[in-house]
Protein backbone atom coordinates (compact mmCIF):
# COMPACT_ATOMS: atom_id res chain seq x y z
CA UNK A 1 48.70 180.01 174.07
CA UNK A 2 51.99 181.31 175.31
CA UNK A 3 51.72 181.91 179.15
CA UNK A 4 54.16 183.76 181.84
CA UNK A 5 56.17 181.48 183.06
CA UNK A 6 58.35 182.29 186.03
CA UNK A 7 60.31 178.70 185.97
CA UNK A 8 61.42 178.96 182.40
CA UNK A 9 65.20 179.74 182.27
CA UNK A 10 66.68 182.57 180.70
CA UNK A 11 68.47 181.35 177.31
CA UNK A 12 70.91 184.55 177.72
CA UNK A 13 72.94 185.85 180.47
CA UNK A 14 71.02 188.37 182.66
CA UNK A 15 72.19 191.76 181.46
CA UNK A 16 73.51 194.37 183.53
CA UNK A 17 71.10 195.97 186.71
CA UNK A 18 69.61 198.95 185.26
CA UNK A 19 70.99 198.25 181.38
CA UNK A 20 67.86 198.78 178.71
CA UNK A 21 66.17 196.51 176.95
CA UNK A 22 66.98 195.94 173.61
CA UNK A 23 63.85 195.36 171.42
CA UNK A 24 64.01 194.61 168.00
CA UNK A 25 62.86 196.80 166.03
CA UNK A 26 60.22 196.09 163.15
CA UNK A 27 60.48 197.57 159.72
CA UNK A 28 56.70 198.19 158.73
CA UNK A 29 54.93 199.39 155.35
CA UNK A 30 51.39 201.76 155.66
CA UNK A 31 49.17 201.55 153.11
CA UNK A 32 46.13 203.29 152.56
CA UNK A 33 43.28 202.41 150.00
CA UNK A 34 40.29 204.24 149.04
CA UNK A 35 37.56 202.58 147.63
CA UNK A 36 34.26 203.37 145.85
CA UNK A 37 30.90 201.87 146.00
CA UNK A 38 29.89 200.79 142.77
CA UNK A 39 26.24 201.12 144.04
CA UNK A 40 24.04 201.00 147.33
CA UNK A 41 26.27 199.04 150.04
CA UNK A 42 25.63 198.24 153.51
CA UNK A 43 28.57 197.15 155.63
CA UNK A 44 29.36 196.25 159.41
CA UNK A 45 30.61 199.25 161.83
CA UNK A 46 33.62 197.20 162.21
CA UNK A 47 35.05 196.44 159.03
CA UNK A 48 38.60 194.75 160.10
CA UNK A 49 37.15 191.15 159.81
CA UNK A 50 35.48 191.92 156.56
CA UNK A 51 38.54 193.31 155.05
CA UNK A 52 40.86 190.59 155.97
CA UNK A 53 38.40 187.77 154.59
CA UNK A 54 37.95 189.05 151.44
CA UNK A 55 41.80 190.17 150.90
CA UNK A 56 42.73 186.55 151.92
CA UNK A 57 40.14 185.56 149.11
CA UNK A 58 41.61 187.50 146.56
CA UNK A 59 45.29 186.81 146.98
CA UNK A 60 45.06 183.42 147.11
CA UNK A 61 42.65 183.70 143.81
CA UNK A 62 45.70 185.96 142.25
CA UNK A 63 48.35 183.75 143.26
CA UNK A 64 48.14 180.17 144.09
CA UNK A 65 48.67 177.76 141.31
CA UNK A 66 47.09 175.05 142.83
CA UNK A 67 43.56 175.55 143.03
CA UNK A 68 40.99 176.31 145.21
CA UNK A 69 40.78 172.92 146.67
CA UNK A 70 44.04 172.16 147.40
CA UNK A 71 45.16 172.48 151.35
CA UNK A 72 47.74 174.84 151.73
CA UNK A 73 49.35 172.46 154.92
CA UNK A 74 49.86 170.31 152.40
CA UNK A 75 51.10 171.90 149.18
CA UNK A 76 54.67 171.41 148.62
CA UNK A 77 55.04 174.93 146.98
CA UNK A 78 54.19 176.66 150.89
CA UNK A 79 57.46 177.86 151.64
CA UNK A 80 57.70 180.00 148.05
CA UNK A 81 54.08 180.85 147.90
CA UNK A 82 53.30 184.13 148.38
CA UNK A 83 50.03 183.50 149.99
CA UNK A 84 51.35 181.63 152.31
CA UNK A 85 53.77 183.78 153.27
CA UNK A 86 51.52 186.94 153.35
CA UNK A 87 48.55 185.46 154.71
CA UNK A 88 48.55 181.89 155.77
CA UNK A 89 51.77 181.76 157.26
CA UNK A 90 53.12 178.44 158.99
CA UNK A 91 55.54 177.37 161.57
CA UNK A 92 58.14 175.70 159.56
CA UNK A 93 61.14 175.13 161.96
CA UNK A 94 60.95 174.52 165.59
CA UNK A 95 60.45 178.09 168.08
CA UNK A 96 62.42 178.80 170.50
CA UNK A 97 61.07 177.98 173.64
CA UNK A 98 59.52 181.61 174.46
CA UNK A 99 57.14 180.90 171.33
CA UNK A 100 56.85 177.11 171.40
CA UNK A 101 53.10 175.99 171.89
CA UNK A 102 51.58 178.77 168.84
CA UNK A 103 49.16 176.76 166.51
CA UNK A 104 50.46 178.71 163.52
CA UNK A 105 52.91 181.73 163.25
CA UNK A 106 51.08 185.07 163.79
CA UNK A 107 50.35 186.85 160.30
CA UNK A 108 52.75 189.55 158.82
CA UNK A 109 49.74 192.16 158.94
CA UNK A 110 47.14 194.25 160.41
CA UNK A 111 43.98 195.53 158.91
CA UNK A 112 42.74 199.28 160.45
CA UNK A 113 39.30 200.49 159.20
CA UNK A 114 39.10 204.43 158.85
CA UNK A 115 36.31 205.07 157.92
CA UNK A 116 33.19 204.30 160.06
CA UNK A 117 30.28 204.26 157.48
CA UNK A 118 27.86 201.68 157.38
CA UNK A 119 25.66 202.87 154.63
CA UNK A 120 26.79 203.63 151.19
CA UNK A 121 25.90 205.14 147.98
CA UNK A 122 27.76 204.86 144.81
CA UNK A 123 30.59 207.22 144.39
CA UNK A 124 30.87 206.76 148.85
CA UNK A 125 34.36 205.97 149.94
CA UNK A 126 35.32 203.23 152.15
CA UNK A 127 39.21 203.84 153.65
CA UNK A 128 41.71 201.55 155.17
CA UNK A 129 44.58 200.66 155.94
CA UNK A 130 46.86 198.00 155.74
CA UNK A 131 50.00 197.40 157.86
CA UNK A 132 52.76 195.45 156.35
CA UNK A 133 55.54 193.91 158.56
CA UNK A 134 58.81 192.57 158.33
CA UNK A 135 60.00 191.04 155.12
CA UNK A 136 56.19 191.27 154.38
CA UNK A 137 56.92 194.80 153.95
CA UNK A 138 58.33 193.70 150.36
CA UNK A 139 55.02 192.01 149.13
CA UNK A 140 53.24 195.50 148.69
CA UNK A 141 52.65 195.17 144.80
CA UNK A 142 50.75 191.43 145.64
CA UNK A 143 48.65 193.36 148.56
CA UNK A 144 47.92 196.27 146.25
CA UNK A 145 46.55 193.63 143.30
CA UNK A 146 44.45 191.62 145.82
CA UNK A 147 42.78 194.74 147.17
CA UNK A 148 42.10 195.80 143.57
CA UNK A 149 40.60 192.69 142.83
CA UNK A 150 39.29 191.99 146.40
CA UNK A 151 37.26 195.18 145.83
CA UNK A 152 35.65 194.19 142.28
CA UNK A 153 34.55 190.57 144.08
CA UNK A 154 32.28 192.34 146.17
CA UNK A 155 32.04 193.43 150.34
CA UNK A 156 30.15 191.71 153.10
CA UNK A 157 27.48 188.45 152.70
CA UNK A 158 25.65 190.36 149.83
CA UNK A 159 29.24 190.85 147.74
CA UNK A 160 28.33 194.98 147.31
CA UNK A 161 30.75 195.62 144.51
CA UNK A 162 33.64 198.32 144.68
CA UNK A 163 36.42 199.86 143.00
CA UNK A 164 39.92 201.00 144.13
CA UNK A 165 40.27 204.69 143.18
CA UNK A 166 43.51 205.64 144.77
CA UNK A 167 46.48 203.85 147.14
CA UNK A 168 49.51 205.15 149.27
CA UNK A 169 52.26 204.69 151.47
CA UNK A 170 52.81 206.22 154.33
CA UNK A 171 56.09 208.58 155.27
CA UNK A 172 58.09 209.23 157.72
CA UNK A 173 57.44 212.73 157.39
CA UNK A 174 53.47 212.33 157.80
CA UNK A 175 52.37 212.21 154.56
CA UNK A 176 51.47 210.07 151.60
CA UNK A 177 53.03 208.70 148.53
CA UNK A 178 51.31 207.76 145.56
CA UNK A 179 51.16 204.14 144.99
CA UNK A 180 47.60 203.65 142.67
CA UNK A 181 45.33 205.84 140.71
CA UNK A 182 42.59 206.25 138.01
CA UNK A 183 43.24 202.45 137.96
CA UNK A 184 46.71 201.75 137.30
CA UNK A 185 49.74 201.47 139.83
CA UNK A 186 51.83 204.24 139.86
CA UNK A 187 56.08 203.48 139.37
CA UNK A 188 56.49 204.59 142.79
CA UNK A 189 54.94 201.59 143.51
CA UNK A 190 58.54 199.70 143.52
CA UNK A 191 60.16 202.23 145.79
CA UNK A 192 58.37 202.47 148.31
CA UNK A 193 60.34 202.33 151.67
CA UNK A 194 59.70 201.03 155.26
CA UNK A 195 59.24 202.57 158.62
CA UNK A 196 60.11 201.69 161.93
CA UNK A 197 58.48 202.68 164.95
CA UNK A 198 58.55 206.30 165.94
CA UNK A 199 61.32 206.61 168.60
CA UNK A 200 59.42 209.33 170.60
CA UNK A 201 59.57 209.16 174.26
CA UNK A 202 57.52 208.45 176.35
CA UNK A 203 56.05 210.29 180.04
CA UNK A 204 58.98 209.40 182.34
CA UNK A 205 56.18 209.42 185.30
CA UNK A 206 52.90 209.50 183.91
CA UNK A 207 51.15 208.50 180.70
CA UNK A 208 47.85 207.53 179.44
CA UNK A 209 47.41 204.60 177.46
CA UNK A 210 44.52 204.55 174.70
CA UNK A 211 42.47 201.37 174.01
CA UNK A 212 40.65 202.70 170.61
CA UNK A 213 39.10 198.85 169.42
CA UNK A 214 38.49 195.92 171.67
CA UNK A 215 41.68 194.29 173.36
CA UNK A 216 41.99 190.63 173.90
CA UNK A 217 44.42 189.78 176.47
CA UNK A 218 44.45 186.28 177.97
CA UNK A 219 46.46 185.47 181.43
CA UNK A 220 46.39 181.94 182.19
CA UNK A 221 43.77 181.74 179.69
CA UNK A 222 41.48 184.24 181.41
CA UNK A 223 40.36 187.06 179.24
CA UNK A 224 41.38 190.27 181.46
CA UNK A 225 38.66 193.27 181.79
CA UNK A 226 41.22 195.14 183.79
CA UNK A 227 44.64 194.36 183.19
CA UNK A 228 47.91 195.72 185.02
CA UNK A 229 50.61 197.27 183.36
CA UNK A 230 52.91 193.70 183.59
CA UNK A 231 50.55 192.31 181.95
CA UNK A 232 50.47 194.96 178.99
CA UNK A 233 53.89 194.93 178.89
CA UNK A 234 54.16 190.93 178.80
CA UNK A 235 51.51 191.01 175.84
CA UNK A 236 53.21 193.67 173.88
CA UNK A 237 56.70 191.80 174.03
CA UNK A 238 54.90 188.74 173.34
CA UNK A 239 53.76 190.57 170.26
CA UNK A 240 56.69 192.00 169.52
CA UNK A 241 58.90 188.91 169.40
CA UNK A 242 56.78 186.63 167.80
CA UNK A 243 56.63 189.03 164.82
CA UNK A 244 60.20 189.55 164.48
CA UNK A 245 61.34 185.44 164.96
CA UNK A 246 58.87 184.46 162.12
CA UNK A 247 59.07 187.47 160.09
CA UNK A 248 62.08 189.25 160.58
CA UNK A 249 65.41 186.43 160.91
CA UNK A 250 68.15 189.17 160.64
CA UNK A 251 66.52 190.41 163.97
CA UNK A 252 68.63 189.77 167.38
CA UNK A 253 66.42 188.90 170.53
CA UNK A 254 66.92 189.09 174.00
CA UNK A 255 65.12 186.55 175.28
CA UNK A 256 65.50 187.24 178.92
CA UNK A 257 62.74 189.25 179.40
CA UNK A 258 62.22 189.25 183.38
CA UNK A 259 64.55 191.99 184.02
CA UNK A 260 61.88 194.24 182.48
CA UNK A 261 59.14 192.60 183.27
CA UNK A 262 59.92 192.82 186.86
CA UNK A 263 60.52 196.99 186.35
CA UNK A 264 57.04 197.05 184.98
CA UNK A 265 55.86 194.98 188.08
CA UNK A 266 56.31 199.21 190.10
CA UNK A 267 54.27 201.07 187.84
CA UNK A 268 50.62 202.28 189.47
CA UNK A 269 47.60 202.27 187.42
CA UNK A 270 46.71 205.52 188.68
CA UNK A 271 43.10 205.66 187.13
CA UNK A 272 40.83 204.05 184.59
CA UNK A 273 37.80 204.06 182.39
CA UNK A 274 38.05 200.68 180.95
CA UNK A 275 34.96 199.36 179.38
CA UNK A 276 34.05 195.92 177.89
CA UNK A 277 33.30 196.17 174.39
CA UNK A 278 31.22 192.87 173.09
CA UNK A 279 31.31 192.64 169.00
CA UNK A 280 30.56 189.48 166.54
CA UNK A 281 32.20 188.51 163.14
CA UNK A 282 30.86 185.59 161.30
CA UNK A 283 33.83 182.66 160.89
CA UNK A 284 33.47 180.92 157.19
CA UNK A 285 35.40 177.99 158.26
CA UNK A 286 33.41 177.64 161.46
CA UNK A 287 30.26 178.48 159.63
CA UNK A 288 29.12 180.34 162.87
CA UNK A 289 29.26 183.50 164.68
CA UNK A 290 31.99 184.12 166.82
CA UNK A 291 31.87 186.24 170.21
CA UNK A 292 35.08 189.10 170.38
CA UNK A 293 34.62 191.45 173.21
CA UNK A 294 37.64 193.15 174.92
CA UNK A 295 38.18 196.31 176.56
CA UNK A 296 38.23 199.64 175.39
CA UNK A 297 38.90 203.19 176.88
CA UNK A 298 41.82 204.70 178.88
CA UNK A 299 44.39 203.72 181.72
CA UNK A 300 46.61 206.56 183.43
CA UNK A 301 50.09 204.62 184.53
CA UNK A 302 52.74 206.24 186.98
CA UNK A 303 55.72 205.29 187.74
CA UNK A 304 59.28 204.57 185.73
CA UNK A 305 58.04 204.35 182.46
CA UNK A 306 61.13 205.52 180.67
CA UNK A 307 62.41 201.95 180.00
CA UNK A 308 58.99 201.19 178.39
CA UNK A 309 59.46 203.66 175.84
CA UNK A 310 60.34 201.60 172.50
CA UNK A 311 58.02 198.85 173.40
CA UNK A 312 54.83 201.14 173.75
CA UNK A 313 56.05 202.93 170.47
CA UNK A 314 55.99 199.65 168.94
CA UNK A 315 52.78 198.50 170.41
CA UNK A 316 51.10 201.26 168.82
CA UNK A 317 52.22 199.62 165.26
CA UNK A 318 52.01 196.49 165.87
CA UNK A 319 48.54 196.36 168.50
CA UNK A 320 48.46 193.30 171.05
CA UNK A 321 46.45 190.92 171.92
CA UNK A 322 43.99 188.32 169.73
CA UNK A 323 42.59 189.49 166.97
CA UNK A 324 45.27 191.96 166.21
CA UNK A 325 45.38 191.22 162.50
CA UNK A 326 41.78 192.48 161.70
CA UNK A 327 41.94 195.67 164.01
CA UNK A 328 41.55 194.24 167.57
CA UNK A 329 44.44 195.47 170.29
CA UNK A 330 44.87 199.08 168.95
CA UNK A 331 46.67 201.24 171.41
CA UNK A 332 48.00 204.51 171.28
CA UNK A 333 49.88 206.59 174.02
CA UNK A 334 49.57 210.09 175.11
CA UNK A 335 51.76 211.98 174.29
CA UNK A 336 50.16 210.95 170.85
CA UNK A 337 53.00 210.35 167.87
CA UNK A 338 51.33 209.72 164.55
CA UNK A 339 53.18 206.41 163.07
């Protein structure tokens, strides 16, 4: 677990009092997929966990040519496989020492579960989405053909059977393109284009921070209930960083990060609501179920929040925290910018 360190050396100069922050900034792909229940399903409220299990399923069904029972830490084909790279990522090369101490490279994606169903009949849709990132952004045609398949293998312990009906991308201008439908990709499908991160400011003085699933931050391996707005800021540059180093190597980072870590150390929170939110998801490879809480609900900051701007933009892509890539950590900030 990475940890704030205040000994570690910069590996930059210090920039300039007062200069900005430069984040890098992470191309990402949205896609949406509608599915139908083939007949009578019921599924979890929270679906994130479900999702990502069976997609991981699927694509390594649809693309590894090694079998089932081979271990992917040992394959020799890891660095060209596309399920490794997609969903299994490793470390390959040594971190830089910001990073150093991860047990595997964070994941390229993030599952969020529209709809909120938990009983189905056939003909109900389920929607999601799924949040591509970095060069992963170019693997949409292998995501789109393990959700198809994904879907037919069955949902949840009882395998409920579905079909994809329809798939998009998201735009910059709001709105969908047409990826999938009446079961056949559409040729769209090899144009689609990344996004970055809105670039939207911020409150200069005041903001209020949304917490819409449970968030999963650890300081000195202490889950927080409460957290201050360092601490948000340290976990969403953690987030931030790791994605672009292992996912995103044309990206240039700053890795002197306590010039802005010490403007967040100013800003109030001014009120909150903050709730712990207690949920299970049942581990295969653990063969057990596994505790997730973390908070929910809103935080009012005030204070100089300009220079936060990019980073809580981003945050509200990427979410923070454990757990991010099946839902957890999902943040938005108000004033609200669809991304």
């Amino acid at each position: 677990m990475i940890a704030e360190t205040p000994a570690s050396p910069p590996l930059v100069p210090l920039p300039e009092p007062g200069s900005a922050y430069a984040l890098p900034r992470i191309p990402y792909l949205r896609l949406r997929f509608v599915l139908r229940s083939v007949e009578p399903a019921v599924l979890p409220p929270f679906k994130g966990s479900l999702l990502r299990g069976a997609f991981g399923h699927a694509l390594r069904r649809a693309t590894c040519s090694m079998g089932p029972g081979h271990e992917c830490c040992d394959c020799l084909l890891r660095r060209a496989c596309l399920y490794t790279r997609l969903f299994e990522t490793f470390i390959e090369d040594e971190p830089p020492p910001f990073l150093r101490g991860l047990p595997t490279s964070p994941r390229p994606y993030v599952f969020e579960t529209v709809t909120e169903t938990t009983e189905f009949e056939p003909g109900d849709p389920l929607c999601f989405d799924l949040l591509l990132f970095g060069q992963a952004t170019g693997l949409a045609a292998h995501a789109l053909l393990a959700v198809e398949r994904m879907a037919l293998g069955g949902l949840g312990a009882h395998r409920f059977p579905f079909v994809l009906d329809k798939a998009g991308a998201g735009l910059a201008n709001g709105g969908w393109q047409e990826i999938y439908k009446e079961g056949r990709p559409s040729p769209a499908l090899a144009n689609v284009t990344p996004r970055f991160p809105s670039e939207a400011p911020v409150g200069e003085e005041r903001i209020t921070l949304s917490f819409l699933t449970p968030t999963r931050l650890q300081v000195r391996g202490q889950l927080q209930e409460e957290p201050g707005f360092r601490a948000l800021v340290f976990a969403m540059l953690r987030r931030t960083l790791e994605l672009a180093w292992f996912h995103l190597p044309s990206a240039k980072i700053d890795w002197c990060l306590r010039p802005l870590l010490d403007r967040a150390s100013p800003v109030r929170v001014a009120s909150s609501d903050l709730r712990w939110q207690e949920w299970q998801r049942y581990s295969n490879r653990q063969q057990r179920k596994i505790s997730l809480g973390g908070f929910v609900g809103t935080m009012d900051l005030e204070g100089d929040l300009a220079p936060f701007g990019p980073l809580l933009r981003a945050a509200e892509v990427l979410h923070l925290g454990k757990g991010a890539t099946f839902g957890l950590g999902r943040v938005k900030v108000d004033p609200f910018f669809e991304n």
